[in-house]
Protein backbone atom coordinates (compact mmCIF):
# COMPACT_ATOMS: atom_id res chain seq x y z
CA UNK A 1 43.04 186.64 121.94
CA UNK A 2 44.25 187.06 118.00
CA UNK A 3 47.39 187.73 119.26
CA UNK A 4 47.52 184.45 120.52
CA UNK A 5 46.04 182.32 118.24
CA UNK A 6 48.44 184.51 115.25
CA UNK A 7 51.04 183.48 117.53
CA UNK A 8 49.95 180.13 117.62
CA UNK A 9 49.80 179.79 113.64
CA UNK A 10 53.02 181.31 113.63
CA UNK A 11 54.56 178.51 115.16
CA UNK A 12 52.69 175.74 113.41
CA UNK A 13 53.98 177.46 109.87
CA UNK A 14 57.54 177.71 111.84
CA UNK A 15 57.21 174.05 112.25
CA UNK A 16 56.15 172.51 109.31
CA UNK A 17 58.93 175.32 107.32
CA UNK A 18 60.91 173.64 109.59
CA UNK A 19 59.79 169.79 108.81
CA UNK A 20 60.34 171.15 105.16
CA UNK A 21 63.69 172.42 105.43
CA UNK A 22 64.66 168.85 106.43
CA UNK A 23 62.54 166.52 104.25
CA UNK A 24 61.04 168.62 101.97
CA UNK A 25 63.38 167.27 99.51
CA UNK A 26 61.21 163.93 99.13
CA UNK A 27 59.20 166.05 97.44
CA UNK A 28 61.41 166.54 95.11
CA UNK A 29 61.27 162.62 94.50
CA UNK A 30 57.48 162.89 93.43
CA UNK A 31 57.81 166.90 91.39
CA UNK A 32 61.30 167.25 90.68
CA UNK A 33 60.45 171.28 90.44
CA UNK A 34 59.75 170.89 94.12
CA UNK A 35 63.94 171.40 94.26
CA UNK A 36 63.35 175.06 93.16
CA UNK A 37 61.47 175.83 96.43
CA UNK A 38 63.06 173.72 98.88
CA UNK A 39 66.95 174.14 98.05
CA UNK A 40 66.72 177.53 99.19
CA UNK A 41 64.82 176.73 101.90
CA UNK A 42 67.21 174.15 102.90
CA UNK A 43 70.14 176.87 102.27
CA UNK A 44 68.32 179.40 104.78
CA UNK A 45 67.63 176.34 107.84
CA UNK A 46 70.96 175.58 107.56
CA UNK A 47 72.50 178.89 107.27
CA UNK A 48 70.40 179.84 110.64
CA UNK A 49 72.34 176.48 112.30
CA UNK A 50 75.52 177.65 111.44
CA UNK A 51 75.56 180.59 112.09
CA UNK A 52 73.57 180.81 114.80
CA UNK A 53 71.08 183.19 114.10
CA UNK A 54 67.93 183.17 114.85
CA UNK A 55 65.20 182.42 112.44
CA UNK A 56 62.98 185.90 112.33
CA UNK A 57 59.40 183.98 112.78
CA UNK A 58 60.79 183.68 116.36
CA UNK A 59 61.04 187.34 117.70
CA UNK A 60 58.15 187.98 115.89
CA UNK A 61 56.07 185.12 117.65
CA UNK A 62 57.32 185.97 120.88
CA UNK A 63 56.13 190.09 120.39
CA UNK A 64 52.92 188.51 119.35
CA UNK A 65 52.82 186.29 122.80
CA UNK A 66 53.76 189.63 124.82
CA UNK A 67 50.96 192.15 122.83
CA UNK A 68 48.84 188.92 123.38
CA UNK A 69 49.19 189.45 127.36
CA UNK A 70 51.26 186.52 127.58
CA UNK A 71 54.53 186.46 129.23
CA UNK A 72 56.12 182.96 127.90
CA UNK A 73 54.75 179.76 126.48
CA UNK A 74 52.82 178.23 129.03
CA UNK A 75 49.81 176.27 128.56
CA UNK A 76 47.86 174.46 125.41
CA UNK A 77 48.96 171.88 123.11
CA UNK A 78 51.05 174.05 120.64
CA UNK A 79 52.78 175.38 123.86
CA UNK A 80 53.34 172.30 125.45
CA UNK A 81 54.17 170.18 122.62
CA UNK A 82 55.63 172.25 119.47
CA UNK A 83 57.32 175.03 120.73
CA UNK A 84 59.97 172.80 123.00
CA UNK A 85 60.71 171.11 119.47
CA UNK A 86 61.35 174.62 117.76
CA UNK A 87 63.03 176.15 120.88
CA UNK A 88 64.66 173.82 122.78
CA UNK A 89 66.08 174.81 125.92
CA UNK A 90 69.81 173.14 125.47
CA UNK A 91 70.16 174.83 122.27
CA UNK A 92 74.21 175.92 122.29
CA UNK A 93 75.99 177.20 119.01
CA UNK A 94 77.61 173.87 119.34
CA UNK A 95 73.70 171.68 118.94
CA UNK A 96 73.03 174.52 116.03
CA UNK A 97 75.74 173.15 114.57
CA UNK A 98 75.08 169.68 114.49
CA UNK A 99 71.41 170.45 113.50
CA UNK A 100 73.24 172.16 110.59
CA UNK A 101 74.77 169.06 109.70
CA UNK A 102 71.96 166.85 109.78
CA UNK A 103 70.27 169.27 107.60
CA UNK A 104 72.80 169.05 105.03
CA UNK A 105 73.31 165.29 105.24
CA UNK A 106 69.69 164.08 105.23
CA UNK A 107 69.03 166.89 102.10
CA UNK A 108 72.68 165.18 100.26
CA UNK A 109 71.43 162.15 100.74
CA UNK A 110 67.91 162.98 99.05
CA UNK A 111 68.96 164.41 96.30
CA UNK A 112 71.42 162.19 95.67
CA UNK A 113 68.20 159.44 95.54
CA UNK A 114 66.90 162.64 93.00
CA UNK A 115 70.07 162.77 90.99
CA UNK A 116 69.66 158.43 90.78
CA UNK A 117 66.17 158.45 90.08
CA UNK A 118 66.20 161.64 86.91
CA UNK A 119 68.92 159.48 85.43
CA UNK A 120 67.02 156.52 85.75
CA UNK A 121 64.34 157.91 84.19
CA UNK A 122 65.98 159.74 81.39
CA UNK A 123 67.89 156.24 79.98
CA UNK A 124 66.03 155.21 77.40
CA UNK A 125 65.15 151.82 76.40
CA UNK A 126 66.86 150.84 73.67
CA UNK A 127 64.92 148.69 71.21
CA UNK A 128 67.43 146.24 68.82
């Protein structure tokens, strides 16, 4: 049974690193430090796209699944409604790329809203 449910946490902190990777950088809208943390972790989701890899938390939630007695990911909500989004079955090195892509683009497209809104904020007013 704590197999199971540290599997299961395992893949709800895969998902929301995942959710971060690709909009984490609003944060960075709100605490402009926030860049620090999520650039890299941008870098890394992207970097597993490309090059196909795969992302460590999954081997290690799947031995957690088998010491847990479980031989796949059948049954319960995170089963049935998370892991399809984090593992989905059509997944080719051609989809990793374009998940790549949109990883980059939405995060170039943030922080180009970051870039506008710094400068925006750093004009100052002058007074005459």
């Amino acid at each position: 049974m704590w197999y199971r449910l540290l599997a299961d946490f395992l893949v709800l902190t895969h998902f929301a690193f995942v959710l971060f990777v690709l909009l984490g950088g609003l944060l960075a809208l709100r605490f402009p430090r926030m860049a620090w943390v999520h650039l890299p972790a941008a870098a890394w989701g992207a970097a597993i796209e490309f090059a196909g890899w795969i992302c460590p938390l999954t081997p290690w939630e799947q031995s957690l699944r088998r010491l847990g007695g479980e031989a796949g990911y059948s049954g319960g909500f995170i089963e049935h409604y998370l892991i399809p989004v984090l593992y989905p079955s059509g997944l080719t090195p051609s989809v990793q790329v374009v998940l790549g892509v949109i990883v980059v683009a939405v995060n170039l497209v943030v922080y180009g809203a970051v870039l506008r809104k710094r400068r925006r904020d750093n004009v100052t007013p002058t007074v005459g």
